[in-house]
Protein backbone atom coordinates (compact mmCIF):
# COMPACT_ATOMS: atom_id res chain seq x y z
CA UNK A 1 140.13 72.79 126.03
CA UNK A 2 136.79 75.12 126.47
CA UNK A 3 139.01 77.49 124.90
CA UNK A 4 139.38 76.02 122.06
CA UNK A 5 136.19 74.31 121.62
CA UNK A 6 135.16 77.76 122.27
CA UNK A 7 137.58 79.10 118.77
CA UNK A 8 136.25 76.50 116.82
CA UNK A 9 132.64 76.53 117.11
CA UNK A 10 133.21 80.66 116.49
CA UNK A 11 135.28 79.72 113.19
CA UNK A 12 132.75 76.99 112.29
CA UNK A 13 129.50 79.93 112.70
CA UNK A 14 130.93 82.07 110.72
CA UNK A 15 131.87 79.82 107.70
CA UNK A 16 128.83 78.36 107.65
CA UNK A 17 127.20 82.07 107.50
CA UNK A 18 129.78 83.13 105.12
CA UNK A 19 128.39 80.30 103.03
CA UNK A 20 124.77 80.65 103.36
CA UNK A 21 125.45 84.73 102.44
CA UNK A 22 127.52 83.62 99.32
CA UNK A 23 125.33 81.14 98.23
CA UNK A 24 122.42 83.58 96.68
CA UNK A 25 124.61 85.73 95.50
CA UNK A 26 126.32 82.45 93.57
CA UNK A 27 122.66 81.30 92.17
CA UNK A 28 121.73 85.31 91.32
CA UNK A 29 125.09 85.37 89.44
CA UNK A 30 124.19 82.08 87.04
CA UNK A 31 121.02 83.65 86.51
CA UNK A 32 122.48 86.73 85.25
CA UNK A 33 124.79 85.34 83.49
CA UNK A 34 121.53 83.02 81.53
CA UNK A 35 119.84 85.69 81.27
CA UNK A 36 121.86 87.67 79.01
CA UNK A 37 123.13 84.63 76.98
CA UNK A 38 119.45 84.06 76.94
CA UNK A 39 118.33 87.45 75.56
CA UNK A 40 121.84 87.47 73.51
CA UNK A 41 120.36 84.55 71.16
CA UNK A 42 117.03 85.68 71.23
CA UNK A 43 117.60 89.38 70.09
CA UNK A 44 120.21 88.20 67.65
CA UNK A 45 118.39 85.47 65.80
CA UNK A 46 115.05 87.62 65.45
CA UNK A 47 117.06 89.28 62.12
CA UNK A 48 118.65 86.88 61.13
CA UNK A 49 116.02 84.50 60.71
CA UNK A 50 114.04 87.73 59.48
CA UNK A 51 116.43 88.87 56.50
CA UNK A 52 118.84 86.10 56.30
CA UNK A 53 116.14 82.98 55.90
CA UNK A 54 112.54 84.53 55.20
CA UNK A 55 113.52 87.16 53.54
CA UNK A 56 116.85 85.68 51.42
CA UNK A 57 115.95 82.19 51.14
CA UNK A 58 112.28 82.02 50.35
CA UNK A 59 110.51 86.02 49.85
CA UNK A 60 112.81 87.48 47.30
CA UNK A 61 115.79 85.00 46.90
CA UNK A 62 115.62 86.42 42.89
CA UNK A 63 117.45 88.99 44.38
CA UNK A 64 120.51 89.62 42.67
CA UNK A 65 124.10 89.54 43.33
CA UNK A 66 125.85 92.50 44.58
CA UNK A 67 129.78 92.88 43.09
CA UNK A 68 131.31 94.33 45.77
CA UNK A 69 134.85 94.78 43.75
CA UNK A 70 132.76 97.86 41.61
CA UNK A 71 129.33 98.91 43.23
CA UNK A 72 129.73 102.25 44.95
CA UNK A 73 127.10 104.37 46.69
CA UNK A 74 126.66 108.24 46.64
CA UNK A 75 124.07 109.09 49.07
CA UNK A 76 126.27 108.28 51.86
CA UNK A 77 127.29 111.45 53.93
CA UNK A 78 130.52 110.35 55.22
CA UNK A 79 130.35 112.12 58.51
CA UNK A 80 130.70 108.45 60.90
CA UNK A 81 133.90 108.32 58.83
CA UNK A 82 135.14 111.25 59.85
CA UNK A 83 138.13 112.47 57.64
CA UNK A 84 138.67 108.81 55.79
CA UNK A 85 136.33 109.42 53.68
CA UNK A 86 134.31 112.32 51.51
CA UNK A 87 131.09 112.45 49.77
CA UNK A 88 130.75 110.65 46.65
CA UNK A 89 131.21 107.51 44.96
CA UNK A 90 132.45 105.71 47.95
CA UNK A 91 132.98 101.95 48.10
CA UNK A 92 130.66 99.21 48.99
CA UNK A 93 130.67 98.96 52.95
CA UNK A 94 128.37 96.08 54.86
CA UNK A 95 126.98 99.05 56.68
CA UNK A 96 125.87 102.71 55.47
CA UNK A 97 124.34 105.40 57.85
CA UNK A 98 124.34 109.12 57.15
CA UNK A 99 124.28 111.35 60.38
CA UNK A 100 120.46 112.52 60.24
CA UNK A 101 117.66 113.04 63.17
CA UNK A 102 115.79 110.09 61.55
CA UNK A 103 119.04 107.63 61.97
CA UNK A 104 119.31 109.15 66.00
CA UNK A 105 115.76 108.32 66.10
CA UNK A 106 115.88 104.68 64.80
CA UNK A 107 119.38 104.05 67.48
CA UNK A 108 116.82 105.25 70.14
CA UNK A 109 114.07 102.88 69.16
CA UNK A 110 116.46 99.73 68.89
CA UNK A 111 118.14 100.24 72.46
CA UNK A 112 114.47 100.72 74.16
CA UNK A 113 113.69 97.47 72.48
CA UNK A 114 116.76 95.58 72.89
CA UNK A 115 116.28 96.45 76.71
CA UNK A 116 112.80 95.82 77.11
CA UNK A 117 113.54 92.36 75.44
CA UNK A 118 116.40 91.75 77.97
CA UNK A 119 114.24 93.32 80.82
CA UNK A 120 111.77 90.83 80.30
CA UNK A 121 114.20 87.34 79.39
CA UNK A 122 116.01 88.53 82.51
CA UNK A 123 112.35 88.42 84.84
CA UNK A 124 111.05 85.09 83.06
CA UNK A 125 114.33 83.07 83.50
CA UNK A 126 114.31 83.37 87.84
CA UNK A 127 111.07 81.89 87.35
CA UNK A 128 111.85 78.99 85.28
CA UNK A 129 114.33 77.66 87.41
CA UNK A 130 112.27 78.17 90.14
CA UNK A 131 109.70 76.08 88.51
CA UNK A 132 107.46 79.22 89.57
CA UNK A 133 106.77 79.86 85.94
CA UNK A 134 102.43 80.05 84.46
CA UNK A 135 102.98 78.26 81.47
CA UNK A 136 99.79 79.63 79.26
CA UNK A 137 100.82 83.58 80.34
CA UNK A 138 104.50 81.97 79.13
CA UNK A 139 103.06 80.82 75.97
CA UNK A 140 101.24 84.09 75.16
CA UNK A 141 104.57 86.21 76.09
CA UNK A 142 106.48 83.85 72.83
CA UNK A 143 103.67 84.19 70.32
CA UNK A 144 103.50 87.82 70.88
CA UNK A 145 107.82 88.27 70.23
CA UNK A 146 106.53 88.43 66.66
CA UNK A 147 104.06 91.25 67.07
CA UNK A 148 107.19 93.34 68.73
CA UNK A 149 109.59 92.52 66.77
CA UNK A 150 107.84 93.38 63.56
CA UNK A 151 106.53 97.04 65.55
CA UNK A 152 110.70 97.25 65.97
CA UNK A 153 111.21 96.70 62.26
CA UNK A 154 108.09 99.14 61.15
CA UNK A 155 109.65 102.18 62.90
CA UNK A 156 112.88 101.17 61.81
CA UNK A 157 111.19 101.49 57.86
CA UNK A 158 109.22 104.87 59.24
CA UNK A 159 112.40 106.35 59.88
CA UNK A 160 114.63 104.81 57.30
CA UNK A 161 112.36 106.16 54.41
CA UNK A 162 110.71 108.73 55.59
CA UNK A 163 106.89 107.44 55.47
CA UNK A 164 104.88 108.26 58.27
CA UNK A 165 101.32 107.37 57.01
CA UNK A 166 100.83 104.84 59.67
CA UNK A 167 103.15 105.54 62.75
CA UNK A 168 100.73 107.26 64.40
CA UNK A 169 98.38 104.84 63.96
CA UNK A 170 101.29 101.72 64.52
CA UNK A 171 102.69 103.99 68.04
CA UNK A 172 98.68 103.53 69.77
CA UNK A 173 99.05 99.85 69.05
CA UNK A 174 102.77 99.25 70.15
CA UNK A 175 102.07 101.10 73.76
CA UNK A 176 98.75 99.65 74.34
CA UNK A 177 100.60 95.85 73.32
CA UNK A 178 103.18 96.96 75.81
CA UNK A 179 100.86 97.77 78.29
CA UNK A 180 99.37 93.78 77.83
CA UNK A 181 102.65 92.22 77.68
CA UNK A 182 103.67 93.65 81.11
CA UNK A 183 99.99 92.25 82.40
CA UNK A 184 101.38 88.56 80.84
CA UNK A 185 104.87 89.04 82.24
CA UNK A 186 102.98 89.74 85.98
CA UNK A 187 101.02 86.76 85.44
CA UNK A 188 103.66 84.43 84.59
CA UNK A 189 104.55 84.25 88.11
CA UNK A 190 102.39 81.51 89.81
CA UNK A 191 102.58 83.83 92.78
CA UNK A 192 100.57 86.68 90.89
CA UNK A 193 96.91 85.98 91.14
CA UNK A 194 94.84 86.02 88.02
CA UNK A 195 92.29 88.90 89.01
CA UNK A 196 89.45 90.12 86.78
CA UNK A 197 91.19 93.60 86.01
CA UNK A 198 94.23 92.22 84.91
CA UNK A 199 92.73 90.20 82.37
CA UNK A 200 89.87 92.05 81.31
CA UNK A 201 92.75 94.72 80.51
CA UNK A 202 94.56 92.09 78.41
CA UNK A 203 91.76 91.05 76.90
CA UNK A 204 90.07 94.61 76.01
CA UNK A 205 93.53 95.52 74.33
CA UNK A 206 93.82 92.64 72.09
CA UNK A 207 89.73 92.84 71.26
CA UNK A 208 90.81 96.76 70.29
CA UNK A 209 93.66 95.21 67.71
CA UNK A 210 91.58 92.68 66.50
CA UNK A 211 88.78 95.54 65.81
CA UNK A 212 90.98 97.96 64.43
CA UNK A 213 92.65 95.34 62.37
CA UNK A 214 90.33 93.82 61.19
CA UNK A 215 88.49 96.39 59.52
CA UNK A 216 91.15 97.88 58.92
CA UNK A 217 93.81 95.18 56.86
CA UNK A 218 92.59 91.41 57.74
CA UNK A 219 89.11 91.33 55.80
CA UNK A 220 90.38 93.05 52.98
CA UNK A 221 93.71 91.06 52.76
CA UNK A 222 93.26 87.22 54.24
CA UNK A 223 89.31 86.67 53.75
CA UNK A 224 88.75 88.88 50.55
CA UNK A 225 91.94 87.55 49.39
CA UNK A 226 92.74 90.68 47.62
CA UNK A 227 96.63 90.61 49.93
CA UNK A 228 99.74 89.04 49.06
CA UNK A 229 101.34 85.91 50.37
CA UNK A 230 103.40 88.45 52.32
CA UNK A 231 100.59 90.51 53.61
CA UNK A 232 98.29 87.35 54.12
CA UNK A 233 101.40 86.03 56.37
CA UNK A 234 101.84 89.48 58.11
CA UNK A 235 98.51 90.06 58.82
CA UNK A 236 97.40 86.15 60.16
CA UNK A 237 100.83 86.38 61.99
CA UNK A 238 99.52 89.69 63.91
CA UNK A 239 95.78 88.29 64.29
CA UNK A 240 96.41 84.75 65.98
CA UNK A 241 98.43 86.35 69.27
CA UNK A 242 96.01 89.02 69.36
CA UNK A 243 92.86 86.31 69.42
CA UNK A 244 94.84 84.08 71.89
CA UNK A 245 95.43 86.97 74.28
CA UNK A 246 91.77 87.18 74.49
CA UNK A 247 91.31 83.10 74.82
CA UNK A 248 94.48 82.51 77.21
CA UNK A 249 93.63 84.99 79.56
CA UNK A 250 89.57 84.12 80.05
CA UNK A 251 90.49 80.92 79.87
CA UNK A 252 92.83 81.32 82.91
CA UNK A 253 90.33 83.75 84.46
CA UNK A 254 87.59 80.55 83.82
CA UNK A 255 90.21 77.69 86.02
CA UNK A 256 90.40 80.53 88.62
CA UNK A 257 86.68 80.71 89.50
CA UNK A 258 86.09 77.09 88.94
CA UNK A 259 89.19 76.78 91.55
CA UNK A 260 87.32 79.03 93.80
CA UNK A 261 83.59 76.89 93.00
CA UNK A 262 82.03 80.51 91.66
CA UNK A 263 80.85 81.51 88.48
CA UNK A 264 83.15 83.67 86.27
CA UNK A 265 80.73 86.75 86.49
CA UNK A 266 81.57 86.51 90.28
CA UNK A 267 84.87 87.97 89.56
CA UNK A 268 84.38 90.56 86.98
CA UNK A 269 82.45 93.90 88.69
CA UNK A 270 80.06 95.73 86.63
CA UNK A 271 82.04 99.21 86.56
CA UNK A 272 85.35 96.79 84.90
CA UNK A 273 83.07 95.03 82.34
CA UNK A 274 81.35 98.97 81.64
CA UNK A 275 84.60 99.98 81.89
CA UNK A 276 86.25 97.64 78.85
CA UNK A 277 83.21 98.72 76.73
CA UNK A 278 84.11 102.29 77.08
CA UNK A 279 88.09 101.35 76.13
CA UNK A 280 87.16 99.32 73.39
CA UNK A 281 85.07 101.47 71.66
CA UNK A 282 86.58 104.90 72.01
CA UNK A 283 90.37 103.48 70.94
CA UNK A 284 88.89 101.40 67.90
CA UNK A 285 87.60 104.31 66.91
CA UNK A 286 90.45 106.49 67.07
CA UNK A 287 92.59 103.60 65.42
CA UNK A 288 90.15 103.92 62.78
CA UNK A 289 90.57 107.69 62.46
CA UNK A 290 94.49 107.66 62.98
């Protein structure tokens, strides 16, 4: 009988720890899986509601109709055919690429974005169902999917016609607004404290764009009103997450020393505030120069 209580309490352990080892890797599985149907949707709606609804339905739906029974197209190199196909008039295809540095260089640019955009879905979703998620650092890491996607879409135009007037200019922006969004991503854990350097760093990048910008495209275009409705929409669409990423984040900074019953100049050293100056200044004017 002590025997076999003995079996049973053994068999009984070990279930239950078989169990209580499974069960994590059951809940990390879900959230893998939610992740990527997450980023799936996400990644694959930002064109389609780019082209296939602004762009079709209400920017240029004058557009015409393209037959494609007779249409043909002869600056298309062939070479991802292989040996189906030779230069020249060759028939209409959904896709055309021709086998160039600049088409390498525009595959490179989508699968660092298409990664960084899963990267991050698959680091916000844990936290949501943990109910561990900041919801204002959440809120600034939507607004600002239209800033990257449209930095996506501008190399993407670099490459695809061979204008490179701004891209030095556009690459400065798109790694310093990397730079911020991994701050935001940080502090959308509740666990992450909101510290001064973290958001006087968010907060001196976005005051940079909004500089830069603004001198550079928003007076002329939105206030002067010498932009079109597409350049008005562009340009107000990049200002208003760059203006809340300086709002959101002192804001948050703001509940953190009232939280703490000090003064918000408690937190912030002089050598950070001296220190945001300095960044401010030098990179507005090199975006101006660029």
């Amino acid at each position: 009988m002590v025997k076999d209580n003995f079996v049973q309490t053994f068999v009984e352990s070990r279930l239950t720890a078989l169990h209580n080892t499974s069960a994590p890797s059951v809940t990390n599985y879900k959230q893998k899986i939610i992740s990527f149907v997450v980023a799936a949707i996400l990644i694959s709606m930002l064109p389609i509601l780019h082209i296939g609804v602004f762009y079709a339905q209400i920017w240029v739906p004058q557009k015409g109709y393209i037959d494609k029974r007779t249409c043909t197209n002869t600056c298309f190199d062939t070479i991802f055919r292989g040996s189906y196909e030779n230069p020249g008039a060759t028939p209409y295809k959904h896709v055309y690429f021709n086998a160039t540095w600049q088409t390498s260089r525009i595959w490179i640019f989508t699968v660092v974005f298409i990664l960084l955009a899963y990267e991050s879905v698959k680091y916000l979703i844990p936290l949501m169902r943990r109910r561990k998620l900041r919801a204002s650092m959440f809120y600034l890491y939507l607004i600002n999917l239209y800033p990257h996607y449209y930095s996506w879409w501008s190399y993407f135009s670099y490459y695809n016609e061979d204008f490179y007037n701004y891209f030095k200019h556009h690459f400065m922006f798109t790694i310093t607004e990397i730079i911020a969004t991994c701050i935001v991503l940080n502090l959308c854990d509740r666990k992450n404290e909101v510290v001064s350097w973290k958001v006087l760093t968010i907060v001196s990048i976005n005051l940079m764009h909004i500089f830069v910008s603004g001198l550079d495209q928003f007076v002329t275009h939105v206030l002067q009103g010498q932009g079109t409705n597409f350049q008005n929409a562009r340009d107000i669409g990049l200002m208003i997450p760059d203006s809340l990423h300086v709002i959101i984040p002192i804001w948050q900074l703001y509940k953190s020393a009232k939280n703490r019953d000090i003064k918000i100049r408690e937190l912030c050293n002089r050598e950070e505030i001296i220190m945001c100056i300095v960044f401010i200044s030098i990179f507005t004017l090199i975006g101006r120069i660029m």
